[in-house]
N, C-alpha and C. Protein backbone atom coordinates (compact mmCIF):
# COMPACT_ATOMS: atom_id res chain seq x y z
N UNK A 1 -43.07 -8.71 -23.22
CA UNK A 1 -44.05 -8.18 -22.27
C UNK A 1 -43.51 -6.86 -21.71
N UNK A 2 -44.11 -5.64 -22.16
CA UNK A 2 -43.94 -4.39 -21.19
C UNK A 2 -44.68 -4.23 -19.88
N UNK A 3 -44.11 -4.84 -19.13
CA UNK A 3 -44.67 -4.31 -17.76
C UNK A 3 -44.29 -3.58 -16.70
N UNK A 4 -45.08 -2.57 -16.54
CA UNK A 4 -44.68 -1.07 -15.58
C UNK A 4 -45.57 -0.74 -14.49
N UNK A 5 -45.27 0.08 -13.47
CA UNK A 5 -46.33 0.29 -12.42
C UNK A 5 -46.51 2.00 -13.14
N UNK A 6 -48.45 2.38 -12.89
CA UNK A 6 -48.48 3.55 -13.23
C UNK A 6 -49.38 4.19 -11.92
N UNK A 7 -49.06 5.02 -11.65
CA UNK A 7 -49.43 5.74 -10.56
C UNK A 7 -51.56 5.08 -10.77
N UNK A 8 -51.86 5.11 -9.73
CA UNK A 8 -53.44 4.89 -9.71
C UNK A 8 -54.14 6.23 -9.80
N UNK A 9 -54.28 6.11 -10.99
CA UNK A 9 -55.27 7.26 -11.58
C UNK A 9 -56.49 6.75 -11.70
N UNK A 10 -57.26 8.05 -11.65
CA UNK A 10 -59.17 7.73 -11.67
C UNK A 10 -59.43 6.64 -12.44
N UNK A 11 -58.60 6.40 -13.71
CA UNK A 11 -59.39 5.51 -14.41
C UNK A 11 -59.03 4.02 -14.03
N UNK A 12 -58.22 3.91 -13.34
CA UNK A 12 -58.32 2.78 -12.89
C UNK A 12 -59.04 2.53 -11.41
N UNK A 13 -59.41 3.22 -10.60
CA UNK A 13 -60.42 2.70 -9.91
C UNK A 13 -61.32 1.74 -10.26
N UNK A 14 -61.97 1.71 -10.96
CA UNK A 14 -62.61 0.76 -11.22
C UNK A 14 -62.20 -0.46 -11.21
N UNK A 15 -61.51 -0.66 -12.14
CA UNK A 15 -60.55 -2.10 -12.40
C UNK A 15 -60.06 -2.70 -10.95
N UNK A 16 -59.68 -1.45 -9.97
CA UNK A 16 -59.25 -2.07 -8.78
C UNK A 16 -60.70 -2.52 -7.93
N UNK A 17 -61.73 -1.77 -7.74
CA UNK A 17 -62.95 -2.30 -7.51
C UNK A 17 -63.19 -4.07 -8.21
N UNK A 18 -63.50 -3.68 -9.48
CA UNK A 18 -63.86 -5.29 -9.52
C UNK A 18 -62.84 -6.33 -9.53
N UNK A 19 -61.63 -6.51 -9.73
CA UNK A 19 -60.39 -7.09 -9.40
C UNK A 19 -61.13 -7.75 -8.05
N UNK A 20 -60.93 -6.51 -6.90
CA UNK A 20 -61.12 -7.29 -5.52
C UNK A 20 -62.41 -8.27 -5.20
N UNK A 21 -63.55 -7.68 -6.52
CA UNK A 21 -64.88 -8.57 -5.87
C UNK A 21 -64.84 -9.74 -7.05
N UNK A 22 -63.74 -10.19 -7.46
CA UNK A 22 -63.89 -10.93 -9.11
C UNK A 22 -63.49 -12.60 -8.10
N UNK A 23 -64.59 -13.54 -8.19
CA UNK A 23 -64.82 -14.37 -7.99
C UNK A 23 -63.77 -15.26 -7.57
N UNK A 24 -62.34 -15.12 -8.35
CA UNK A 24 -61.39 -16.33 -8.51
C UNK A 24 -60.33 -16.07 -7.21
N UNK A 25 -60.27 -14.11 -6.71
CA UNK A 25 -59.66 -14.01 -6.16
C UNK A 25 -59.79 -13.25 -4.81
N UNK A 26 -61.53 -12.88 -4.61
CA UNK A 26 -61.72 -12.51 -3.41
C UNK A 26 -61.49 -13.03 -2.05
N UNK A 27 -61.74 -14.42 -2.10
CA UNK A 27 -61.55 -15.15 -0.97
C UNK A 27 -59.99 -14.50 0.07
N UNK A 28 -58.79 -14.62 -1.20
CA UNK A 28 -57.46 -14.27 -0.06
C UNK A 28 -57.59 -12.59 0.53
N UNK A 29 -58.80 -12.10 0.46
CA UNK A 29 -58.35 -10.68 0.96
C UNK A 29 -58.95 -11.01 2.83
N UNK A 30 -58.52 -10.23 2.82
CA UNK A 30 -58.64 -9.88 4.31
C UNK A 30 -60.19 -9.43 5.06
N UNK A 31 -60.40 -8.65 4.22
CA UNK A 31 -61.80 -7.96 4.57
C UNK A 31 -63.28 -8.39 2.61
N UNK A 32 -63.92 -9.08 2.53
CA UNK A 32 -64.44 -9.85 1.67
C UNK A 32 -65.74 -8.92 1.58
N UNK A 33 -65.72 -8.01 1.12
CA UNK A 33 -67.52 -7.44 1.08
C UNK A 33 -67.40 -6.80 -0.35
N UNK A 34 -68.77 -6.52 -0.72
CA UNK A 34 -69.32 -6.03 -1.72
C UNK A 34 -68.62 -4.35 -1.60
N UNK A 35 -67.94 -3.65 -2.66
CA UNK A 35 -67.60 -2.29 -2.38
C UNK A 35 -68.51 -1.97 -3.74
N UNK A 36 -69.47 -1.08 -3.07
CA UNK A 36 -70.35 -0.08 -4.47
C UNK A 36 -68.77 0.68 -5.31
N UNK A 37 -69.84 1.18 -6.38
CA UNK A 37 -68.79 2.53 -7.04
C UNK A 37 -68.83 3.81 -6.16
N UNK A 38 -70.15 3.85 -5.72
CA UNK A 38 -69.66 5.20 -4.46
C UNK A 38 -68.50 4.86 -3.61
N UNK A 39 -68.40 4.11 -2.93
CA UNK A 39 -67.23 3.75 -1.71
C UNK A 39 -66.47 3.37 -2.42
N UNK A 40 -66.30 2.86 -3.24
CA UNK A 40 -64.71 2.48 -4.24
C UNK A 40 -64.43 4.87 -4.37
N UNK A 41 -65.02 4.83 -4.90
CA UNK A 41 -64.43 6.20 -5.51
C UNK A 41 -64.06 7.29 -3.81
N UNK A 42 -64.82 6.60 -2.60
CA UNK A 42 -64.57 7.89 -1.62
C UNK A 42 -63.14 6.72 -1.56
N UNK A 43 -62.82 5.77 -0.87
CA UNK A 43 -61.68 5.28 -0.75
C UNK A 43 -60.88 5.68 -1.72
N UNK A 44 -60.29 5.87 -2.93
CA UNK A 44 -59.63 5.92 -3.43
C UNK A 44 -59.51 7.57 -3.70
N UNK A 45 -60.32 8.33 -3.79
CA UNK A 45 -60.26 10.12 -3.24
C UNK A 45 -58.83 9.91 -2.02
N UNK A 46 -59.06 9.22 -0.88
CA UNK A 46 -58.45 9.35 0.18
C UNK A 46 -56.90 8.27 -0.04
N UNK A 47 -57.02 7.22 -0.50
CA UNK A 47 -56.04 6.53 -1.00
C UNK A 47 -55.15 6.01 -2.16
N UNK A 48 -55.58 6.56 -3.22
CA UNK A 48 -55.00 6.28 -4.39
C UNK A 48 -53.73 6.66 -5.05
N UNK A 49 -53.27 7.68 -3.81
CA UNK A 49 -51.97 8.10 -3.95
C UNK A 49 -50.70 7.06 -3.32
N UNK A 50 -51.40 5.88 -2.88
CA UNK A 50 -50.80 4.79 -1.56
C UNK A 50 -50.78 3.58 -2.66
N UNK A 51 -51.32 3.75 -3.72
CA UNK A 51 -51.35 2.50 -5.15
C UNK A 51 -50.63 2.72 -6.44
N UNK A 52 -50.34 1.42 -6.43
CA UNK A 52 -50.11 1.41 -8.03
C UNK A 52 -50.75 0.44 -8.60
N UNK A 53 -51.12 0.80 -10.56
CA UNK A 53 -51.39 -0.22 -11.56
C UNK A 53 -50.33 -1.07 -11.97
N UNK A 54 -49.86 -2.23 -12.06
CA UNK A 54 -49.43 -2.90 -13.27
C UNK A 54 -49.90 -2.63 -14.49
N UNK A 55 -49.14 -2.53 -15.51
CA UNK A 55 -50.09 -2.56 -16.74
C UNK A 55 -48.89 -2.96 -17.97
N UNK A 56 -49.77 -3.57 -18.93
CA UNK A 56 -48.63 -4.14 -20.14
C UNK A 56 -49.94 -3.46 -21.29
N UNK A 57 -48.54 -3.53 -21.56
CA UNK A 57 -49.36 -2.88 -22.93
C UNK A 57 -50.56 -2.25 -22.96
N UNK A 58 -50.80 -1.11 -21.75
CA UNK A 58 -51.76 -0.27 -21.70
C UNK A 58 -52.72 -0.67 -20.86
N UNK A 59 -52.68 -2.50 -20.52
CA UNK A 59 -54.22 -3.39 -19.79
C UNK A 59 -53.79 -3.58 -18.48
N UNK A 60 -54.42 -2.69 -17.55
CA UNK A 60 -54.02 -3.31 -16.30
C UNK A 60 -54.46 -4.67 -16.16
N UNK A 61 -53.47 -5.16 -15.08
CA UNK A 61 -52.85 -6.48 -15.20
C UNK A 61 -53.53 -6.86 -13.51
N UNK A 62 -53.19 -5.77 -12.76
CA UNK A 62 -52.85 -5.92 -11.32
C UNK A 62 -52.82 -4.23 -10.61
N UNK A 63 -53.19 -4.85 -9.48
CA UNK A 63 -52.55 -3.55 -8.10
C UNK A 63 -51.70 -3.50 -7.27
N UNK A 64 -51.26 -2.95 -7.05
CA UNK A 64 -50.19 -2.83 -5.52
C UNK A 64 -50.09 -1.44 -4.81
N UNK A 65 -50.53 -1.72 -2.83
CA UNK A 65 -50.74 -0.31 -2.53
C UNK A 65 -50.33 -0.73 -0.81
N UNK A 66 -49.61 0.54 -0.44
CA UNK A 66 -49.20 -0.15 0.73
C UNK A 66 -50.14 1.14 1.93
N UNK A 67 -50.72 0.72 3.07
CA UNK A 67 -51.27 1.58 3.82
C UNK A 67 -50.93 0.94 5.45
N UNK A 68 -50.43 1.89 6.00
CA UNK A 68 -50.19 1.64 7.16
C UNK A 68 -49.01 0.20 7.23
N UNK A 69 -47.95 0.87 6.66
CA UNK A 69 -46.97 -0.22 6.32
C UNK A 69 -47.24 -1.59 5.44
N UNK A 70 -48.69 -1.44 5.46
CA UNK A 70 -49.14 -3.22 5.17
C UNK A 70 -49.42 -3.28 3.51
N UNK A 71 -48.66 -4.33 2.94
CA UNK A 71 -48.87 -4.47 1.38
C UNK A 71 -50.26 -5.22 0.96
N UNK A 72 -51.12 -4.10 0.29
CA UNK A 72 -52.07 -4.70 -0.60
C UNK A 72 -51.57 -5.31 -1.98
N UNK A 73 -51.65 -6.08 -2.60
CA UNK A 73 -52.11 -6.78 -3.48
C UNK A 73 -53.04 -7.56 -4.76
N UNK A 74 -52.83 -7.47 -5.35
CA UNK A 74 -53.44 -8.38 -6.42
C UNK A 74 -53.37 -8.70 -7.70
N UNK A 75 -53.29 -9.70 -8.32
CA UNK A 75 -53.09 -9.63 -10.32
C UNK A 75 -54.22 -10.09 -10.62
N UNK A 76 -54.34 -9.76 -11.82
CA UNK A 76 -55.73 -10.45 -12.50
C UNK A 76 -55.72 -11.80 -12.65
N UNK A 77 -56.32 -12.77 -12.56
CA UNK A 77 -56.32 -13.72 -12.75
C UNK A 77 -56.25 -14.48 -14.05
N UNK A 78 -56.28 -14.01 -15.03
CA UNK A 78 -56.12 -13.97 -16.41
C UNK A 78 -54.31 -13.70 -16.58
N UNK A 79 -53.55 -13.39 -15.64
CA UNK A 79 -52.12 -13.08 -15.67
C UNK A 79 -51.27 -13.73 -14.64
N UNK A 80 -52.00 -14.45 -13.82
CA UNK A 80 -51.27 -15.47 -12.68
C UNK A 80 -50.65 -15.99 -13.34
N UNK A 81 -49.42 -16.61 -12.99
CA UNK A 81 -48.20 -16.77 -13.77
C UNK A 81 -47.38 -16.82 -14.15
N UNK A 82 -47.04 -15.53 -14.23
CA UNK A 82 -46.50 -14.41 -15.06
C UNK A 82 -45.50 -14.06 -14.47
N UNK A 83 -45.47 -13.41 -13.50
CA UNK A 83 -44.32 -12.89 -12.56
C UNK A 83 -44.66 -11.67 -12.22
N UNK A 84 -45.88 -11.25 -12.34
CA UNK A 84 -46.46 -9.69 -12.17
C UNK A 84 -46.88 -9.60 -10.85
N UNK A 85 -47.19 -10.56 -10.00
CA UNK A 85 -47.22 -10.22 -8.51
C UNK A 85 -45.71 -9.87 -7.93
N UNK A 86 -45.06 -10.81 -8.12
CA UNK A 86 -43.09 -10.85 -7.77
C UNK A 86 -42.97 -8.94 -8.22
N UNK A 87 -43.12 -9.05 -9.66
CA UNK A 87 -42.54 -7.62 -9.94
C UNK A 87 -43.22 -6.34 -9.31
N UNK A 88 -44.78 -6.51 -9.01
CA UNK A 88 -45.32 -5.43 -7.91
C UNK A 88 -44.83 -5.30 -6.38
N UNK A 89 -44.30 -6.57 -5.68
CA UNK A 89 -44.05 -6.39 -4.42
C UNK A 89 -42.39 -5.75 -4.21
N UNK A 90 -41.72 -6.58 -5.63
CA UNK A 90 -40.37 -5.88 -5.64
C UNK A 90 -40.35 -4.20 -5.89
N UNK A 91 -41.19 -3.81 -6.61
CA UNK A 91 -41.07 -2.59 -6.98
C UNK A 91 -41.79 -1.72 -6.31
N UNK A 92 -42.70 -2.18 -5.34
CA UNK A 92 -43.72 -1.34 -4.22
C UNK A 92 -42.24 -0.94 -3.01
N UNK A 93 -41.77 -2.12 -2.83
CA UNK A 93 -40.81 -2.32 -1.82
C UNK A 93 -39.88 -1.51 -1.87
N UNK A 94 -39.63 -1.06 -3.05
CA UNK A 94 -38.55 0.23 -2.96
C UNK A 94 -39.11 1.24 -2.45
N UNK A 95 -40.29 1.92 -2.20
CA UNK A 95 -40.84 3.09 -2.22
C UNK A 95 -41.12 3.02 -0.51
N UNK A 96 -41.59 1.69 -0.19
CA UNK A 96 -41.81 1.21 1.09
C UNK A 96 -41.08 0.40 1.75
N UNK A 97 -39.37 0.59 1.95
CA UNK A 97 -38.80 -0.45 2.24
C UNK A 97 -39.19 -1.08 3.46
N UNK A 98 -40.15 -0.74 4.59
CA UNK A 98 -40.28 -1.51 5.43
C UNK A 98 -41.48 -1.71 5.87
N UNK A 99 -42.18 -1.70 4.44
CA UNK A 99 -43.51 -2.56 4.70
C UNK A 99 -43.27 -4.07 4.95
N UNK A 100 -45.29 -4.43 5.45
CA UNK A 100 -45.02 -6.17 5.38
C UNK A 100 -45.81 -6.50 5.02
N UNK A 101 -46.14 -7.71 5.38
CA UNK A 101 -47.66 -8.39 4.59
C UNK A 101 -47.86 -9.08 5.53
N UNK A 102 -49.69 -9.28 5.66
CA UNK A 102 -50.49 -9.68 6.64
C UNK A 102 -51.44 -10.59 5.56
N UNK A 103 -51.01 -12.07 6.02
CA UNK A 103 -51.50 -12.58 4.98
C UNK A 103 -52.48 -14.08 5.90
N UNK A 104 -53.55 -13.94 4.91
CA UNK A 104 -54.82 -14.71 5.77
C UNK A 104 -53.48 -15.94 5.36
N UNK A 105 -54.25 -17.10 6.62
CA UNK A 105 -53.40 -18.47 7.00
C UNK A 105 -54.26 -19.03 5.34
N UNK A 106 -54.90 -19.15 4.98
CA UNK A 106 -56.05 -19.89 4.11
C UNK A 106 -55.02 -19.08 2.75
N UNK A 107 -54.62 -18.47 2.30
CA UNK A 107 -53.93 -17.51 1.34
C UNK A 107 -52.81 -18.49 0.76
N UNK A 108 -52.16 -19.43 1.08
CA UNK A 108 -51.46 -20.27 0.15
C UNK A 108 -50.10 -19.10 -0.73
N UNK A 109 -51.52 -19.07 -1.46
CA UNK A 109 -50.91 -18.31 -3.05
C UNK A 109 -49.87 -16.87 -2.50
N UNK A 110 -50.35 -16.15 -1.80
CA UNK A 110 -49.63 -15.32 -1.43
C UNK A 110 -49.10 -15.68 -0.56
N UNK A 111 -49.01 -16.52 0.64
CA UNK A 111 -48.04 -16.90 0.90
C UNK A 111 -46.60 -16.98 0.42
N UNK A 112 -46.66 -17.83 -0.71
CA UNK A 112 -45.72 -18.11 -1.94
C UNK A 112 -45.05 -16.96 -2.47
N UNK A 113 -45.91 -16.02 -2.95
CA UNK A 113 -45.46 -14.86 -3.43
C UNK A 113 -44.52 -14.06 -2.91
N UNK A 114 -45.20 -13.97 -1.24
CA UNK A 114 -44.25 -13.31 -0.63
C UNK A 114 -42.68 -13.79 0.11
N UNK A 115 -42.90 -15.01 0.13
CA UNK A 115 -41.27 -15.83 0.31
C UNK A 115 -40.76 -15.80 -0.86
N UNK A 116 -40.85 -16.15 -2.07
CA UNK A 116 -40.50 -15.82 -3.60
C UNK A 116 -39.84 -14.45 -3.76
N UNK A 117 -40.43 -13.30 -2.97
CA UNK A 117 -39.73 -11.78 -2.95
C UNK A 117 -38.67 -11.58 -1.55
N UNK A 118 -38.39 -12.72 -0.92
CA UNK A 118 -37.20 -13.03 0.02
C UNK A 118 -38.04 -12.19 1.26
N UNK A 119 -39.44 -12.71 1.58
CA UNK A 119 -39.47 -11.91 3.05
C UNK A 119 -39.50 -13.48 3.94
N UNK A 120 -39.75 -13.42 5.02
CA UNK A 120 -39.72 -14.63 5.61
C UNK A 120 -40.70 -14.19 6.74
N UNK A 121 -41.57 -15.29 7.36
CA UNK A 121 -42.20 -15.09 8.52
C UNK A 121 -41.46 -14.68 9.40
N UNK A 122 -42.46 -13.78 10.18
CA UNK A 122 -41.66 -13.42 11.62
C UNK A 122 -42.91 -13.19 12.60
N UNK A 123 -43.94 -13.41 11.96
CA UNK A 123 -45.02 -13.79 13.20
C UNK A 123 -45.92 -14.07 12.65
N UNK A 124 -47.47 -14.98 13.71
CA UNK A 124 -48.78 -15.59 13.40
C UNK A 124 -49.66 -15.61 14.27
N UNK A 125 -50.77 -15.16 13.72
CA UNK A 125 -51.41 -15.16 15.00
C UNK A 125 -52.47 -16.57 14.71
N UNK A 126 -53.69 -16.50 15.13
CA UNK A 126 -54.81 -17.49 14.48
C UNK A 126 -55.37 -17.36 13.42
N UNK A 127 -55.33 -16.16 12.80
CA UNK A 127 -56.08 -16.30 10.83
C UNK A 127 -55.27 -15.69 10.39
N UNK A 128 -53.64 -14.84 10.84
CA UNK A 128 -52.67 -14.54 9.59
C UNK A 128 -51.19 -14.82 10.01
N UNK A 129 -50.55 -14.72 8.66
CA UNK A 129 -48.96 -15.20 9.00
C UNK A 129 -48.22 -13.35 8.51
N UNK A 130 -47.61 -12.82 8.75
CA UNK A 130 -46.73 -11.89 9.39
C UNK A 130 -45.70 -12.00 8.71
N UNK A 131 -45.31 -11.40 7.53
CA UNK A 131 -44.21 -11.31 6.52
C UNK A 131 -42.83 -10.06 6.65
N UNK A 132 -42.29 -10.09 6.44
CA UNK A 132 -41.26 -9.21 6.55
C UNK A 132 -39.92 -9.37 5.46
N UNK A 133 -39.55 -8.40 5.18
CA UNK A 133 -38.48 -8.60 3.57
C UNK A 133 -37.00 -8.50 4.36
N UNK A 134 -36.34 -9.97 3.86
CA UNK A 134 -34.91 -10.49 4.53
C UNK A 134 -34.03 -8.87 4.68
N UNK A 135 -33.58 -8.89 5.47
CA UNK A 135 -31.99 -7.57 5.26
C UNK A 135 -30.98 -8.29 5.59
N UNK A 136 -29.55 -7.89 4.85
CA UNK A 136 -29.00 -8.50 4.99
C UNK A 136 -28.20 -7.81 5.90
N UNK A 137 -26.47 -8.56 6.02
CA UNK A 137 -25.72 -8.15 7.25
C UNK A 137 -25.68 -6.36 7.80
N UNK A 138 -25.63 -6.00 6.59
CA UNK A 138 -25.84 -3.91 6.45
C UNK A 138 -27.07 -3.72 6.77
N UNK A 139 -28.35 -4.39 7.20
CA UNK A 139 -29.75 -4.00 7.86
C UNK A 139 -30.26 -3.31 6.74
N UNK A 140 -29.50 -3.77 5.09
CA UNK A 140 -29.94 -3.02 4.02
C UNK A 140 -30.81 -3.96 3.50
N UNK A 141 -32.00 -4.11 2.26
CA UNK A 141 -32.40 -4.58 1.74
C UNK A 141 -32.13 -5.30 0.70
C-alpha cells in the first residue's frame, strides 16, 4: 500500500464534498448539512491550503485539515481499517503540533482514533470530548 498526504488541490474538492455528505459517515461530523458544489468550491478557495488528501495509488482514500487549531477528519469508508485515519492525524500533527480534536460524545469511532494517536482527554462539555496529543517529560511531542 502507497500511502501519502497530497496537498488539497482543486481536484479533489469534490471527493472532500461528497466524503462529508456520504451516508456511512456524516453523522460523526460536527456540523451535518447538505454543502452544494458552489459552497464546497467558495470554502475550499478560502481553505484548502489548511488540508490534505490521503491517497494510494493515485485514489483518494481520505482528508485531513486542521483550522483554528481543530483537526478535521475523515477516510472513506471503503478504507476503514486500514490505518489511514492513524497515519493522517500522525502526519497532520507534525505540521500542527498543537492542534486538537473536538469530537461529538456520539463519535465512538473517532474517539478511538484519536487515543490510538496518543492524545488523551483533557476536557467535555455536553455533546463533545476535548482531545489533546500526550508530551512527554521535554513538553516535546
Amino acid at each position: 500500500m502507497n500511502l501519502k498526504l497530497e496537498s488539497c488541490k482543486e481536484i479533489y474538492w469534490e471527493f472532500v464534498r461528497l466524503l462529508r455528505q456520504d451516508d456511512r459517515v456524516k453523522n460523526g461530523f460536527i456540523h451535518n448539512t447538505i454543502i452544494s458544489q458552489q459552497d464546497q468550491i467558495k470554502y475550499m478557495t478560502k481553505f484548502a491550503n489548511l488540508y490534505y488528501i490521503a491517497v494510494i495509488d493515485n485514489i483518494p482514500v481520505g482528508y485531513v485539515g486542521v483550522i483554528n487549531d481543530d483537526i478535521r477528519v475523515c477516510t472513506h469508508p471503503d478504507f476503514h481499517g486500514k490505518g489511514i485515519g492513524k497515519f493522517m492525524i500522525n502526519e497532520i500533527h507534525k505540521f500542527w503540533p498543537n492542534a486538537i480534536a473536538k469530537v461529538k460524545k456520539t463519535n465512538e469511532a473517532s474517539s478511538k482514533l484519536f487515543l490510538s494517536c496518543n492524545f488523551i482527554k483533557y476536557s467535555e462539555d455536553n455533546q463533545f470530548i476535548y482531545y489533546k496529543k500526550i508530551k512527554d517529560a521535554n513538553n516535546t511531542i
